[in-house]
PDB file of N, CA and C in Angstrom:
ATOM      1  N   UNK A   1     -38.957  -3.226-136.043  1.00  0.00           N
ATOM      2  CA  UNK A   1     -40.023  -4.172-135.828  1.00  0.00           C
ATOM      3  C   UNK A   1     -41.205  -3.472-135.140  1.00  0.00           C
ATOM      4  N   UNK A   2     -40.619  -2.487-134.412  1.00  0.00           N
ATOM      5  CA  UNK A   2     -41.613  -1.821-133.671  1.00  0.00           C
ATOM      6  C   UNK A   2     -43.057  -1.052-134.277  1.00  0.00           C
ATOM      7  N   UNK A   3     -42.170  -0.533-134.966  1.00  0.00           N
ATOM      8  CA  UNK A   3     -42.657   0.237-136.234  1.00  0.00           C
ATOM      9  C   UNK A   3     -44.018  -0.623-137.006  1.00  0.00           C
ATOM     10  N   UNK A   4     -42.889  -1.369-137.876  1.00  0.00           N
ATOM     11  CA  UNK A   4     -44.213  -2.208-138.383  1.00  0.00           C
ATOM     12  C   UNK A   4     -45.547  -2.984-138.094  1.00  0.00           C
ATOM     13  N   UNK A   5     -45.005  -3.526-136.564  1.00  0.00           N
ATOM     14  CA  UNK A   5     -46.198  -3.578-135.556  1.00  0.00           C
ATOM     15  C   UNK A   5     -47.058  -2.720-135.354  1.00  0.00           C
ATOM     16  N   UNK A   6     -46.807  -1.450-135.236  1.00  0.00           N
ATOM     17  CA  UNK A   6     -47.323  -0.205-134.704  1.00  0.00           C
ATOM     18  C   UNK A   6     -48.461   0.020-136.230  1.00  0.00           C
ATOM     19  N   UNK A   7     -47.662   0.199-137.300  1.00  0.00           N
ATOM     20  CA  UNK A   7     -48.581   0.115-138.474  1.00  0.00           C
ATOM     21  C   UNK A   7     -49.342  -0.986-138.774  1.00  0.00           C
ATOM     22  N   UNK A   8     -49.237  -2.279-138.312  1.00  0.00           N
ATOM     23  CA  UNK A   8     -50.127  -3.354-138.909  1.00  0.00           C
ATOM     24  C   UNK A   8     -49.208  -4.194-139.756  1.00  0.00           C
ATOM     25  N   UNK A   9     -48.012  -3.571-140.141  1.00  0.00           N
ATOM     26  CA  UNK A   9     -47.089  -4.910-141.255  1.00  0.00           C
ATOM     27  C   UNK A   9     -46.936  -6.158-140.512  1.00  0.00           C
ATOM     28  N   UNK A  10     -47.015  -6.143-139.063  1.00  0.00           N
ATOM     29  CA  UNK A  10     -46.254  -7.359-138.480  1.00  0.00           C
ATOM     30  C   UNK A  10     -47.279  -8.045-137.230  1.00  0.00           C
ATOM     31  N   UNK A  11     -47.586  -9.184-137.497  1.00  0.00           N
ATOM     32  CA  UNK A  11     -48.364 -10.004-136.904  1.00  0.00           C
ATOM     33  C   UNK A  11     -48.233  -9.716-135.336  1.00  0.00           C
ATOM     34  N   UNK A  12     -49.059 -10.202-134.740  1.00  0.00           N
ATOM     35  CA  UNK A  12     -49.287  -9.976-133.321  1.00  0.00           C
ATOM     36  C   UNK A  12     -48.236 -11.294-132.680  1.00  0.00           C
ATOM     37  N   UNK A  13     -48.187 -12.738-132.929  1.00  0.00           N
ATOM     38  CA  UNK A  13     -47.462 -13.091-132.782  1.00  0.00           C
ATOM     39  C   UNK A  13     -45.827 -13.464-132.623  1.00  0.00           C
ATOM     40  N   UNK A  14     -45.557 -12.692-134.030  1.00  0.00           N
ATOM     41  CA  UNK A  14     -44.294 -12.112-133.604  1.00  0.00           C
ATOM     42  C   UNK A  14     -43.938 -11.155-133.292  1.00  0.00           C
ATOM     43  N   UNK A  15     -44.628  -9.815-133.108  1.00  0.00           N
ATOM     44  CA  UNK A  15     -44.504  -8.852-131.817  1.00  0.00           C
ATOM     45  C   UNK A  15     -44.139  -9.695-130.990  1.00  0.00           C
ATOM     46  N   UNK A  16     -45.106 -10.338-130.355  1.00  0.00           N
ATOM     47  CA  UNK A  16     -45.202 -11.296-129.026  1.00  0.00           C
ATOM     48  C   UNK A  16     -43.580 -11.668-128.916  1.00  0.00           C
ATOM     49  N   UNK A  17     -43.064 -11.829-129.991  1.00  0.00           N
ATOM     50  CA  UNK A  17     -41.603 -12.611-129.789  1.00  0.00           C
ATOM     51  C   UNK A  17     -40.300 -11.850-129.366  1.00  0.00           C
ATOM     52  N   UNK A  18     -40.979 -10.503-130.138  1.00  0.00           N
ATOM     53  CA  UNK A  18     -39.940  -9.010-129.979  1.00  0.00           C
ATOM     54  C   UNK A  18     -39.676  -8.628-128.467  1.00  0.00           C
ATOM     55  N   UNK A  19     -41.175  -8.773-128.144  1.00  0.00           N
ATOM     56  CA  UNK A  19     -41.281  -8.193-126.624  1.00  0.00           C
ATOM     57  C   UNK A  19     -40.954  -9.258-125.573  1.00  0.00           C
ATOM     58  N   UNK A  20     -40.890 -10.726-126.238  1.00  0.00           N
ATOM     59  CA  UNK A  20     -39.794 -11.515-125.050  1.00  0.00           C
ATOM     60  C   UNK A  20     -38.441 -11.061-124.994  1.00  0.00           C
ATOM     61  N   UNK A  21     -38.146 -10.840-126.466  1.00  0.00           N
ATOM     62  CA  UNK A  21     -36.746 -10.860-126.156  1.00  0.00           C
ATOM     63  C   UNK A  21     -36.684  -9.327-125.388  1.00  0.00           C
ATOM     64  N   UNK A  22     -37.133  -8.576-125.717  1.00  0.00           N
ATOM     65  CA  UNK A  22     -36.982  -7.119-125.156  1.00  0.00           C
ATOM     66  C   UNK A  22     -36.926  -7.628-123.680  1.00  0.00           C
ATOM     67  N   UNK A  23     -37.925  -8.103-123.449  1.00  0.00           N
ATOM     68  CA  UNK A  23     -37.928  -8.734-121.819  1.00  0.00           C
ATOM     69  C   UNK A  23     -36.696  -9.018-120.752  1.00  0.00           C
ATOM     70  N   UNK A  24     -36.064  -9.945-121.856  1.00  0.00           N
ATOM     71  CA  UNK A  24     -35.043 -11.083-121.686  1.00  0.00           C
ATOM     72  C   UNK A  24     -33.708 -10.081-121.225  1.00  0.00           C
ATOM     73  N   UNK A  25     -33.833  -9.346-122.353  1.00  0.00           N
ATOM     74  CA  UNK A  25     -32.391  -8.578-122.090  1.00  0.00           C
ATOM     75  C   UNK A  25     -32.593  -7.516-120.651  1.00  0.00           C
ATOM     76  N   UNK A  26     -33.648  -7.273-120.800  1.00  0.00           N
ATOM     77  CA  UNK A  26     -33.530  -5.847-119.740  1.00  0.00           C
ATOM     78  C   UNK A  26     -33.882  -6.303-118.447  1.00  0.00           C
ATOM     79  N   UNK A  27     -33.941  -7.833-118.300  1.00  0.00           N
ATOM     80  CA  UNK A  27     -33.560  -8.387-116.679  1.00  0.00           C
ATOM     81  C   UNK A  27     -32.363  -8.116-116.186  1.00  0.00           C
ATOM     82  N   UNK A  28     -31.810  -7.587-116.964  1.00  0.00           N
ATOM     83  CA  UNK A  28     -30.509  -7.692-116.715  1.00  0.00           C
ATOM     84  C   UNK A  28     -29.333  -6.347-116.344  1.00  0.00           C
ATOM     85  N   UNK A  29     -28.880  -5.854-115.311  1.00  0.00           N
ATOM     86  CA  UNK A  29     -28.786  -4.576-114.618  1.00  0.00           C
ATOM     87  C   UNK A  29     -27.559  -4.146-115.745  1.00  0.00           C
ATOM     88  N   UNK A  30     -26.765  -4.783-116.331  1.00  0.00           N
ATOM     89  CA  UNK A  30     -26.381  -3.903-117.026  1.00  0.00           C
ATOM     90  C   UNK A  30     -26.837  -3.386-118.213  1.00  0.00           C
ATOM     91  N   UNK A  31     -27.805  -3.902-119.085  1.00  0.00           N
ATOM     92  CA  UNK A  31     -28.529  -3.404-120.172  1.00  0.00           C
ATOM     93  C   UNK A  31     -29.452  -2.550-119.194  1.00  0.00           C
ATOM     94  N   UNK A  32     -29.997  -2.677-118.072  1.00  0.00           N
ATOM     95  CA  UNK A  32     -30.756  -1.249-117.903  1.00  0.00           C
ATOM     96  C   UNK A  32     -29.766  -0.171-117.335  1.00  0.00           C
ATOM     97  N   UNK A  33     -28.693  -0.443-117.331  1.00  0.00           N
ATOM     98  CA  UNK A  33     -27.841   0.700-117.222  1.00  0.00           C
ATOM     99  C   UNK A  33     -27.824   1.066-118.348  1.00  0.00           C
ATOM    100  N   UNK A  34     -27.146   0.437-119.498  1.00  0.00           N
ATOM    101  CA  UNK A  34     -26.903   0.779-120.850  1.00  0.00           C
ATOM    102  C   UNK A  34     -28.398   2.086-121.579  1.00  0.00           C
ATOM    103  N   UNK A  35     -29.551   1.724-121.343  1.00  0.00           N
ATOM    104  CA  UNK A  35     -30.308   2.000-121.544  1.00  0.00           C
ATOM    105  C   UNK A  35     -30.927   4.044-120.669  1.00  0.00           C
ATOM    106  N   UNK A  36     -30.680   3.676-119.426  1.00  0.00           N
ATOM    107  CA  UNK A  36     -30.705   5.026-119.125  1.00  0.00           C
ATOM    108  C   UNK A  36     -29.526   6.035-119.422  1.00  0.00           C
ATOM    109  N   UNK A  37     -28.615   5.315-120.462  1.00  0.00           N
ATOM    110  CA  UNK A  37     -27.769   6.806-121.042  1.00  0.00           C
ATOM    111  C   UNK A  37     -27.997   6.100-122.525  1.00  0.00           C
ATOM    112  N   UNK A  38     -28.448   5.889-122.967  1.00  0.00           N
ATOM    113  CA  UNK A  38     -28.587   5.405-124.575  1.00  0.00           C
ATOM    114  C   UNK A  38     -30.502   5.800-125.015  1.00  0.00           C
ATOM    115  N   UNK A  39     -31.275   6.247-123.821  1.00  0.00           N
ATOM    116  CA  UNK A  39     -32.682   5.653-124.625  1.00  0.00           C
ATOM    117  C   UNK A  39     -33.363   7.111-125.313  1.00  0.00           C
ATOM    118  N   UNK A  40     -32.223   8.031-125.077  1.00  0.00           N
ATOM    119  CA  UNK A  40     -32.892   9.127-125.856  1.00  0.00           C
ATOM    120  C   UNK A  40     -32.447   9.052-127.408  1.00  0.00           C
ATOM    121  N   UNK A  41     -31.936   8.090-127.900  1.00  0.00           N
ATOM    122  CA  UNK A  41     -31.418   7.578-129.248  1.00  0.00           C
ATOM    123  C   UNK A  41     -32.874   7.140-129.779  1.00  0.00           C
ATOM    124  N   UNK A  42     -33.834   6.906-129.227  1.00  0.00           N
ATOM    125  CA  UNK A  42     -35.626   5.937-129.501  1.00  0.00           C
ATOM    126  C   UNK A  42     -36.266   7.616-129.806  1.00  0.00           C
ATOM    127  N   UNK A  43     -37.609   7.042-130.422  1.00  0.00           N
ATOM    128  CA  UNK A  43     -38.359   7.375-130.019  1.00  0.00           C
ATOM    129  C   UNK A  43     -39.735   7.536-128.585  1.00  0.00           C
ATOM    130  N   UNK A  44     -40.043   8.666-128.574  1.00  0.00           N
ATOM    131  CA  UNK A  44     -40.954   8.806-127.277  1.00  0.00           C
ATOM    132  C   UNK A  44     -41.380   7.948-127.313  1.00  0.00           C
ATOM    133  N   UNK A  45     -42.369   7.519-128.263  1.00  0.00           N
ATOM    134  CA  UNK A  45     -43.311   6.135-128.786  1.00  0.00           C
ATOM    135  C   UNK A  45     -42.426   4.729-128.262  1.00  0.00           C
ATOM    136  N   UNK A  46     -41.574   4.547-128.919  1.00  0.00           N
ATOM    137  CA  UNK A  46     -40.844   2.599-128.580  1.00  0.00           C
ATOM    138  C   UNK A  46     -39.800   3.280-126.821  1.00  0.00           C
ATOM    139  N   UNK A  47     -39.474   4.149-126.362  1.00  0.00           N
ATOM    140  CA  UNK A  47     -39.287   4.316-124.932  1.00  0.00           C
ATOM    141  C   UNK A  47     -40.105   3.945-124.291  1.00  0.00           C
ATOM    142  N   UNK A  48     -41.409   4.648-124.674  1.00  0.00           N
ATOM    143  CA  UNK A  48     -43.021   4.319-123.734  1.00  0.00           C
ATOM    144  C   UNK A  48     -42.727   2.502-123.887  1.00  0.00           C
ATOM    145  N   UNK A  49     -42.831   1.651-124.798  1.00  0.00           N
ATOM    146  CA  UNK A  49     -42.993   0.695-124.689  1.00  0.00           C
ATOM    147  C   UNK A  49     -41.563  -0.645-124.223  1.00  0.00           C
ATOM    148  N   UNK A  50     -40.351   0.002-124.601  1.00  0.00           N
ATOM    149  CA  UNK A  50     -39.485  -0.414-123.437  1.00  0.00           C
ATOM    150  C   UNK A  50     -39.563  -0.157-121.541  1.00  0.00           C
ATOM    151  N   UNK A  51     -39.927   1.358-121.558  1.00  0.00           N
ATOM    152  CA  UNK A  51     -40.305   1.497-120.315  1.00  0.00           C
ATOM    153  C   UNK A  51     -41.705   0.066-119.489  1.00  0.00           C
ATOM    154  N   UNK A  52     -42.436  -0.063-120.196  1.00  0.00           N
ATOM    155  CA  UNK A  52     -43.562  -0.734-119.977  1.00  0.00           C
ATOM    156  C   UNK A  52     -42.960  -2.321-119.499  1.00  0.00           C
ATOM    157  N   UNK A  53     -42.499  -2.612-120.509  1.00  0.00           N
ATOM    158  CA  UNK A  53     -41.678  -4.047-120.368  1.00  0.00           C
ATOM    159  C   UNK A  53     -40.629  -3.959-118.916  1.00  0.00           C
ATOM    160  N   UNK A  54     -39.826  -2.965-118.933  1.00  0.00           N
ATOM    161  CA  UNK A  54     -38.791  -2.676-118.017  1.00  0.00           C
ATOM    162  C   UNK A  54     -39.779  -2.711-116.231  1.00  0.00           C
ATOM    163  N   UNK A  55     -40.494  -2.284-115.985  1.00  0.00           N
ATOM    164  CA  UNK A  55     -41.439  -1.977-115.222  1.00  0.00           C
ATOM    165  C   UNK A  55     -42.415  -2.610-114.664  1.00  0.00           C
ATOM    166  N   UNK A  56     -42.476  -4.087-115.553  1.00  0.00           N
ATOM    167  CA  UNK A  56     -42.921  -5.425-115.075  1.00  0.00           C
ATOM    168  C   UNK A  56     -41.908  -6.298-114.441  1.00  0.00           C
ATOM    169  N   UNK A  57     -40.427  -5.868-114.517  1.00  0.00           N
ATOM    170  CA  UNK A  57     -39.865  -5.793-113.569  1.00  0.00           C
ATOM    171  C   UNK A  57     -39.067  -7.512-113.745  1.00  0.00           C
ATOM    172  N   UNK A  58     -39.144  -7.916-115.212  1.00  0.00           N
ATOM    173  CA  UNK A  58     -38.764  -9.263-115.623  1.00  0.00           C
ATOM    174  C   UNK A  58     -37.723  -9.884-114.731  1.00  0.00           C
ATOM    175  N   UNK A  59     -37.467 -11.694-114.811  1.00  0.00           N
ATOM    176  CA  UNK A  59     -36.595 -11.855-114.057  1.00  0.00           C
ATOM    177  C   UNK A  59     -35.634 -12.662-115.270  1.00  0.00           C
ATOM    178  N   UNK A  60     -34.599 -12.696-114.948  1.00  0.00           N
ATOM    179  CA  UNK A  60     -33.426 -12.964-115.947  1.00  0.00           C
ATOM    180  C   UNK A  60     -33.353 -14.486-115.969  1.00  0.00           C
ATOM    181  N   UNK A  61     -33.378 -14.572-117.614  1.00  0.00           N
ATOM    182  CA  UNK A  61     -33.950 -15.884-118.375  1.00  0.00           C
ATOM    183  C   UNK A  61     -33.048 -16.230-119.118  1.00  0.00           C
ATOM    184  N   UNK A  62     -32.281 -14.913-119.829  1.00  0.00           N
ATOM    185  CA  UNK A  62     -31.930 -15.424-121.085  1.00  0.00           C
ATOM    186  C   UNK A  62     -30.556 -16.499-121.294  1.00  0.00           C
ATOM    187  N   UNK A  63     -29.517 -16.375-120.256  1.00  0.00           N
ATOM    188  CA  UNK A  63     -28.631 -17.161-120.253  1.00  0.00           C
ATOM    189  C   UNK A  63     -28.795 -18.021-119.127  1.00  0.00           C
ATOM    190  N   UNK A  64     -29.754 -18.625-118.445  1.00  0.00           N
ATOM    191  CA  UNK A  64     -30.104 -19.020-117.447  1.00  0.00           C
ATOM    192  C   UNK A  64     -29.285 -18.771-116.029  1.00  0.00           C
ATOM    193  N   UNK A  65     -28.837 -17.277-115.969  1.00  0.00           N
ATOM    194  CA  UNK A  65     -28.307 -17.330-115.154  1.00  0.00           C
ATOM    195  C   UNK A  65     -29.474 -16.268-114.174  1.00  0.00           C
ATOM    196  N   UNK A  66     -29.346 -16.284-112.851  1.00  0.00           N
ATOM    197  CA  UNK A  66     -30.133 -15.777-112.187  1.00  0.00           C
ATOM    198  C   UNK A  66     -29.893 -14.191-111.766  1.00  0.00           C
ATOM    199  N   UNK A  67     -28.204 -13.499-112.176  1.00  0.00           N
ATOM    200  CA  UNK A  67     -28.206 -12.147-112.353  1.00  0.00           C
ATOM    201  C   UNK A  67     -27.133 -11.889-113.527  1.00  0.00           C
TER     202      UNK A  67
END
């Protein structure tokens, strides 16, 4: 999805939707564990932009639980 965003295939709005959920998950301490031994599997490019999301420092939404 990243990708196609990055080229123009994919609307700005549903980016918008990619990067909630990206959000959603990485409130969450074990996906950012998962992530600092898994994120050299990405590219430099979609790291830069997980890092970005990760770094706003989200608060955990997705199962309404608070950790």
């Amino acid at each position: 999805m990243f990708i196609y965003y990055r080229d123009g295939a994919l609307e700005k709005a549903l980016w918008d939707g990619v990067e909630r959920t990206i959000s959603d998950y990485f409130a969450y301490p074990g996906v950012k564990e998962w992530w600092a031994t898994r994120k050299h599997w990405l590219s430099d490019e979609f790291r830069a932009v997980v890092e970005a999301i990760i770094a706003k420092n989200p608060e955990p939404k997705l199962y309404g639980a608070t950790t």
